[in-house]
Protein backbone atom coordinates (compact mmCIF):
# COMPACT_ATOMS: atom_id res chain seq x y z
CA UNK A 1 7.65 -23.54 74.26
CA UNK A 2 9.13 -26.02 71.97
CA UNK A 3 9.03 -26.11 68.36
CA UNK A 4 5.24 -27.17 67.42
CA UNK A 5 3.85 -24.46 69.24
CA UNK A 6 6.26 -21.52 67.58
CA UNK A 7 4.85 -23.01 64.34
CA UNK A 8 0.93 -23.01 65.57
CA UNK A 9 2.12 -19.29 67.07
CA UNK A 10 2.99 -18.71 63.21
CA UNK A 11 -0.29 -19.55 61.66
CA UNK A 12 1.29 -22.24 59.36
CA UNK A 13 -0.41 -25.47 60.49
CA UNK A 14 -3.83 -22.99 61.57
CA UNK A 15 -4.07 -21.96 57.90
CA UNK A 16 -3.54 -25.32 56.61
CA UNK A 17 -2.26 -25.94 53.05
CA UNK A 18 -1.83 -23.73 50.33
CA UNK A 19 -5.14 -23.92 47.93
CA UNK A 20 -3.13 -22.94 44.57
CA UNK A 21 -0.36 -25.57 45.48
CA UNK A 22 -2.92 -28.08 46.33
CA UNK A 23 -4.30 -28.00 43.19
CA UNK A 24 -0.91 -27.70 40.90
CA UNK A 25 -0.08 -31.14 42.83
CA UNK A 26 -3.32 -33.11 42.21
CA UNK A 27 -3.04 -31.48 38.43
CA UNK A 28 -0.17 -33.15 37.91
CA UNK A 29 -0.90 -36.23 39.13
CA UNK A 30 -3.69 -36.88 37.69
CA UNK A 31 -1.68 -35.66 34.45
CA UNK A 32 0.39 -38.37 35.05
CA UNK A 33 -1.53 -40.72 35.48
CA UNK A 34 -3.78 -39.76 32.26
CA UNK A 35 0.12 -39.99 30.80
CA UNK A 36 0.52 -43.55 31.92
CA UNK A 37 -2.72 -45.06 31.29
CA UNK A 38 -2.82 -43.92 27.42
CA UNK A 39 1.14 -45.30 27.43
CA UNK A 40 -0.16 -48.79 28.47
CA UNK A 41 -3.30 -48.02 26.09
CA UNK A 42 -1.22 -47.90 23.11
CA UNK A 43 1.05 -51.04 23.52
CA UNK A 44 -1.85 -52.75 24.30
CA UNK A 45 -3.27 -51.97 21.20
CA UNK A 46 -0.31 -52.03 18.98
CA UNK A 47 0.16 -55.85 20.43
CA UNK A 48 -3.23 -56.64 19.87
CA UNK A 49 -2.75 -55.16 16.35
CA UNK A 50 0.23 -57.11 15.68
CA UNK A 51 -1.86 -60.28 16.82
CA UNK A 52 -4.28 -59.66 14.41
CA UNK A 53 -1.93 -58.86 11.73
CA UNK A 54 0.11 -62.30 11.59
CA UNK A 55 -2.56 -64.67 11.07
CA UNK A 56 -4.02 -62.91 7.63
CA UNK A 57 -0.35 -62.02 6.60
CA UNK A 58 -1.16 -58.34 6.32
CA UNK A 59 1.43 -56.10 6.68
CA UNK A 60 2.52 -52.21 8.98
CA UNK A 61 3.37 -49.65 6.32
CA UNK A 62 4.94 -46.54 7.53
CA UNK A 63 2.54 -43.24 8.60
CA UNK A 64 4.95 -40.83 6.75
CA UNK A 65 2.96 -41.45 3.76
CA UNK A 66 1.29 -38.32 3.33
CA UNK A 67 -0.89 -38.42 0.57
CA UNK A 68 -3.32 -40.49 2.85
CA UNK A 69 -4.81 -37.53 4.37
CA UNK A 70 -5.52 -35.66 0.77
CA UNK A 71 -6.08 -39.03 -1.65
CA UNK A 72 -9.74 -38.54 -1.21
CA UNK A 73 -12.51 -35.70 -1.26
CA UNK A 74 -15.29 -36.83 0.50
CA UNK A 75 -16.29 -37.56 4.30
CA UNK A 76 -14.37 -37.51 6.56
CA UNK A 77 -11.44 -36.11 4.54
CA UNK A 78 -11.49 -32.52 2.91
CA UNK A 79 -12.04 -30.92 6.40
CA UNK A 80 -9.67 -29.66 9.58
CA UNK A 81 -6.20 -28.65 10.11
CA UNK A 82 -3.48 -30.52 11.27
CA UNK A 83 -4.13 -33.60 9.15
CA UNK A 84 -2.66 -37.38 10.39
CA UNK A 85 -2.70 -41.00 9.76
CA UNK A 86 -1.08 -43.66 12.19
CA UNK A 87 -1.81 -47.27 12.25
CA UNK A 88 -1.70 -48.12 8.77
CA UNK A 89 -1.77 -51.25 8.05
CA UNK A 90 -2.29 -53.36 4.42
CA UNK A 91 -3.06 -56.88 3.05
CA UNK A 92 -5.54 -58.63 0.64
CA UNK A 93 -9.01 -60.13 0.66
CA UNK A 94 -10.37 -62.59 -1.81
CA UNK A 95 -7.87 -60.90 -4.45
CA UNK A 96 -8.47 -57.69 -3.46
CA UNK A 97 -5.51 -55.06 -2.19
CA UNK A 98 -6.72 -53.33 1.23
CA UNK A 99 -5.39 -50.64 3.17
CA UNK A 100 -6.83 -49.86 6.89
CA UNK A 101 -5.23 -46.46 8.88
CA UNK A 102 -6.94 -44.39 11.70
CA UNK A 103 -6.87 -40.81 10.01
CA UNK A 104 -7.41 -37.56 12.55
CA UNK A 105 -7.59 -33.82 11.93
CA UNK A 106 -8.25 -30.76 14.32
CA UNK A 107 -10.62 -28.08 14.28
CA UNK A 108 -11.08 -24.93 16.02
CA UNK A 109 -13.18 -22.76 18.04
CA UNK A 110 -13.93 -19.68 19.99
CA UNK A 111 -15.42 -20.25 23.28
CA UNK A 112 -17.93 -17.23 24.81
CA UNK A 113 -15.38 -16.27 26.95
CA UNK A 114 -13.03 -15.18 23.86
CA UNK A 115 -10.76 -18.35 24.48
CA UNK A 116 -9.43 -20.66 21.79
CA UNK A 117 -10.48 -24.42 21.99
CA UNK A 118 -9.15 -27.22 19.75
CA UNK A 119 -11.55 -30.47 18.77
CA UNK A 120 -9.33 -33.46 17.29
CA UNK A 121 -11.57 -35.34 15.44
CA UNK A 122 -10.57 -39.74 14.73
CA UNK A 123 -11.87 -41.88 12.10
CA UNK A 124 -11.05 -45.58 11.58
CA UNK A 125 -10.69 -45.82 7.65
CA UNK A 126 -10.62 -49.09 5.51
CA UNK A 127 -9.94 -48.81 1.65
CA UNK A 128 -10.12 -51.53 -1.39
CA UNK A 129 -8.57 -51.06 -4.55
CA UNK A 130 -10.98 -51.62 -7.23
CA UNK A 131 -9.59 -52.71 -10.70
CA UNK A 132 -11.31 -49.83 -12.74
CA UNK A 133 -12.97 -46.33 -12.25
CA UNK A 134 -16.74 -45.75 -11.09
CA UNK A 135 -18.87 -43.01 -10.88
CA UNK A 136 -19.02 -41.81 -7.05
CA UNK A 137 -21.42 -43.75 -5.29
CA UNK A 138 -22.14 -42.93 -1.40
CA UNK A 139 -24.25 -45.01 1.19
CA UNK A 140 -24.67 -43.12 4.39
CA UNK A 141 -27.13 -43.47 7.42
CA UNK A 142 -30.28 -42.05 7.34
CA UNK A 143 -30.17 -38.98 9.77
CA UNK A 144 -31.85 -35.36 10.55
CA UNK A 145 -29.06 -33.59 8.59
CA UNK A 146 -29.42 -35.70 5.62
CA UNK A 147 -32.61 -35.37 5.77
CA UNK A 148 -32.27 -31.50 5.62
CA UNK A 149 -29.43 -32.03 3.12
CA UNK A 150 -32.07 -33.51 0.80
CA UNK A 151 -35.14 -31.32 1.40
CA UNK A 152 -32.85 -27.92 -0.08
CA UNK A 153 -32.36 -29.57 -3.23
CA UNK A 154 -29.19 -32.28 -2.72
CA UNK A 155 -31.40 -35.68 -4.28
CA UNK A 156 -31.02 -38.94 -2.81
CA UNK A 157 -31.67 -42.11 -5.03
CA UNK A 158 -34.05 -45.08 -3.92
CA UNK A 159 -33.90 -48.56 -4.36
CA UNK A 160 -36.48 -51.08 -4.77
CA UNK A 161 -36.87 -51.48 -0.70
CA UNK A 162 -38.35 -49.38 1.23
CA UNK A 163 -36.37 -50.29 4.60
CA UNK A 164 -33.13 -49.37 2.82
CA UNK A 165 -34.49 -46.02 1.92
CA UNK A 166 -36.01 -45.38 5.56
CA UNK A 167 -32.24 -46.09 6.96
CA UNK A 168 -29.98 -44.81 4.63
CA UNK A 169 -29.43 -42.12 1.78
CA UNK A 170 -28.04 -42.69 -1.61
CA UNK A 171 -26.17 -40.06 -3.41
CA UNK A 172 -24.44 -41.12 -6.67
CA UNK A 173 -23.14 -39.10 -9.90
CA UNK A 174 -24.37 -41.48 -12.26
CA UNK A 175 -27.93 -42.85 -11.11
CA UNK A 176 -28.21 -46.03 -13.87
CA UNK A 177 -24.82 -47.20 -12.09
CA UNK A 178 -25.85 -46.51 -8.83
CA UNK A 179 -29.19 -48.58 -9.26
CA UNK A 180 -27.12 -51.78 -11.00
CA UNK A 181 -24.77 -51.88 -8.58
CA UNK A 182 -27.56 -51.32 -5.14
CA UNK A 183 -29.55 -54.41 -6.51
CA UNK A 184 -31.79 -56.47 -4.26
CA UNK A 185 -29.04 -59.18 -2.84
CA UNK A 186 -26.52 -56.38 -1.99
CA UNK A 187 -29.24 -54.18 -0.58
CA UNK A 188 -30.44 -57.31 1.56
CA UNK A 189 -26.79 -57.82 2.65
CA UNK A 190 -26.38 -54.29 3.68
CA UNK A 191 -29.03 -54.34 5.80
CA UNK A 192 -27.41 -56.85 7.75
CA UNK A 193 -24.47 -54.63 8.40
CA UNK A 194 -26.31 -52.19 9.94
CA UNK A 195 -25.55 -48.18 10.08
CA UNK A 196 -22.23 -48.13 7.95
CA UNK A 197 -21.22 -45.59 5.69
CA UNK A 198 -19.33 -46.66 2.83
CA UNK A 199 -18.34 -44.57 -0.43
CA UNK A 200 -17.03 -45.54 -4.07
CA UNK A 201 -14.92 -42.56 -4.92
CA UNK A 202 -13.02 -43.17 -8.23
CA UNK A 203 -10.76 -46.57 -8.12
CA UNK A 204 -11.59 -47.07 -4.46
CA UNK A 205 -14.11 -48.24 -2.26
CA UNK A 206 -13.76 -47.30 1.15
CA UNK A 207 -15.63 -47.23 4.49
CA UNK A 208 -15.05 -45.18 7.70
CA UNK A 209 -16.69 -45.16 11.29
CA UNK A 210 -15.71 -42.83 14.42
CA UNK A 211 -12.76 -43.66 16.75
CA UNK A 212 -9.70 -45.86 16.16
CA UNK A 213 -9.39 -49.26 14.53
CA UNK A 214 -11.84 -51.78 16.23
CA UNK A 215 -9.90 -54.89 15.55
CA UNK A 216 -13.18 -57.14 16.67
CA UNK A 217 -15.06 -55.18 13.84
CA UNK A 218 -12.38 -55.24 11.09
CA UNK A 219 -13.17 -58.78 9.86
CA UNK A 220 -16.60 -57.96 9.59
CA UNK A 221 -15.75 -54.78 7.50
CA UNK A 222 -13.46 -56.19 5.22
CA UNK A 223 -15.70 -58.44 3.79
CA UNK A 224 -18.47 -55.83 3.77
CA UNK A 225 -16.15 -53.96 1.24
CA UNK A 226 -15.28 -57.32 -0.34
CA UNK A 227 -19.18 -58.33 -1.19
CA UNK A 228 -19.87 -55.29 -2.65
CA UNK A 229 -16.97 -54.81 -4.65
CA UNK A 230 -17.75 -58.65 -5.87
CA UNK A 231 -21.17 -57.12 -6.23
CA UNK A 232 -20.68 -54.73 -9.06
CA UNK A 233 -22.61 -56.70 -12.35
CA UNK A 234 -19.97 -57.51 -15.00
CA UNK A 235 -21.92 -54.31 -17.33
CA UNK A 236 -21.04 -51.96 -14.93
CA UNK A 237 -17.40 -53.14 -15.08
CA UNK A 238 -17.22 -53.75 -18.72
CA UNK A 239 -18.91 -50.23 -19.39
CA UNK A 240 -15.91 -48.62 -17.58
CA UNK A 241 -13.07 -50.77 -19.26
CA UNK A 242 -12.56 -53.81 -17.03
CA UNK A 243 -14.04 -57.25 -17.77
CA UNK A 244 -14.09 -59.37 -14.40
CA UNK A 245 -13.96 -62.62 -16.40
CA UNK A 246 -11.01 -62.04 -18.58
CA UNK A 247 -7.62 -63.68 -17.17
């Protein structure tokens, strides 16, 4: 009997391979593959990102600055453990200073079988420097938590059109301010935009969507922020120490 038949006489080629092995080996390859696909994802983006960086002369700044992830209070900061920025990037837009980072954090939960799961949450944020203080000012879309949000007691404020209100909520700490600076041709602009959430929170104005920097939709946001900081009436401004026409 030669040597395939002592090994069919031993059961090895009868019981075929070993289940537990079988899936340790497709594990890992699909691990590396996941591995090598986000390697090529990133240097595709960071050339792309680089591309879009020389033309507008802006400018990679290092992501060991941490006082990015605690500089402001309000969505989607505040929140989560294990708190990061990378890509951050800076330059200016029709004289204004602008700063543009993806900024994650992690959360936690218990599944119902007892185990521990971890959620990383990514947000694409894009900041101007405004040349004075304002009251906080925050433009969200309209949704059914906001709409909760409002009906135990947090009030939203309305502007003069009634398709702004149905799509978005207002929430500002100073109404009279909020009103000058939502006036009818930045209202009409905003609509435009579509669902974006922006926020003025002290000396900046900043926006932030889900997921990492969408270079195609970075233009577009930067002069969102732009218009509306260029928006603010010259009372507002000089009623908070900064007069727009003085040189």
């Amino acid at each position: 009997m030669g040597e395939p038949d002592a090994f069919l006489d031993a059961g090895f080629l009868e019981s075929g391979p070993n289940p537990v092995v079988l899936v340790l080996v497709v594990g890992l390859v699909l691990m590396g593959g996941l591995l090598t696909w986000s390697v090529i994802s990133h240097r595709k983006h960071q050339k792309a990102l680089d591309a879009w960086l020389e033309p507008r002369r802006w400018r990679r700044l290092p992501a060991a600055d941490r006082s990015l992830v605690s500089r402001w209070r309000g969505t989607p900061f505040g929140t989560g453990d294990n708190r990061k920025v990378t890509d951050v990037i800076a330059g200016s837009f029709q004289g204004y200073d602008l700063l543009s980072f993806v900024y994650s954090y992690e959360t936690s939960s218990t599944d119902s079988d007892g185990s521990r799961s971890t959620t990383t949450h990514t947000f694409h944020v894009l900041t101007l420097q405004l040349p004075a203080f304002l009251p906080d000012l925050e433009v969200t879309p309209e949704s059914v938590g906001s709409r909760l949000a409002t009906a135990f007691g947090k009030v939203d404020l309305d502007v003069e059109s009634d398709e702004f209100n149905k799509r978005f909520v207002v929430r500002a700490t100073d109404l009279a301010v909020g009103h000058a600076i939502l006036h009818p041709r930045l209202v009409e602009r905003l609509l435009r935009e579509g669902r974006v959430a922006w926020r003025i929170e002290g000396t900046t104005l900043l926006t932030w969507a889900s997921g990492r920097t969408n270079l195609q939709r970075l233009d577009a946001r930067i002069a969102m922020l732009a218009a509306i900081a260029g928006s603010v009436p010259r009372h507002v401004w000089l009623d908070h120490g900064h007069d727009p026409l003085a040189r």
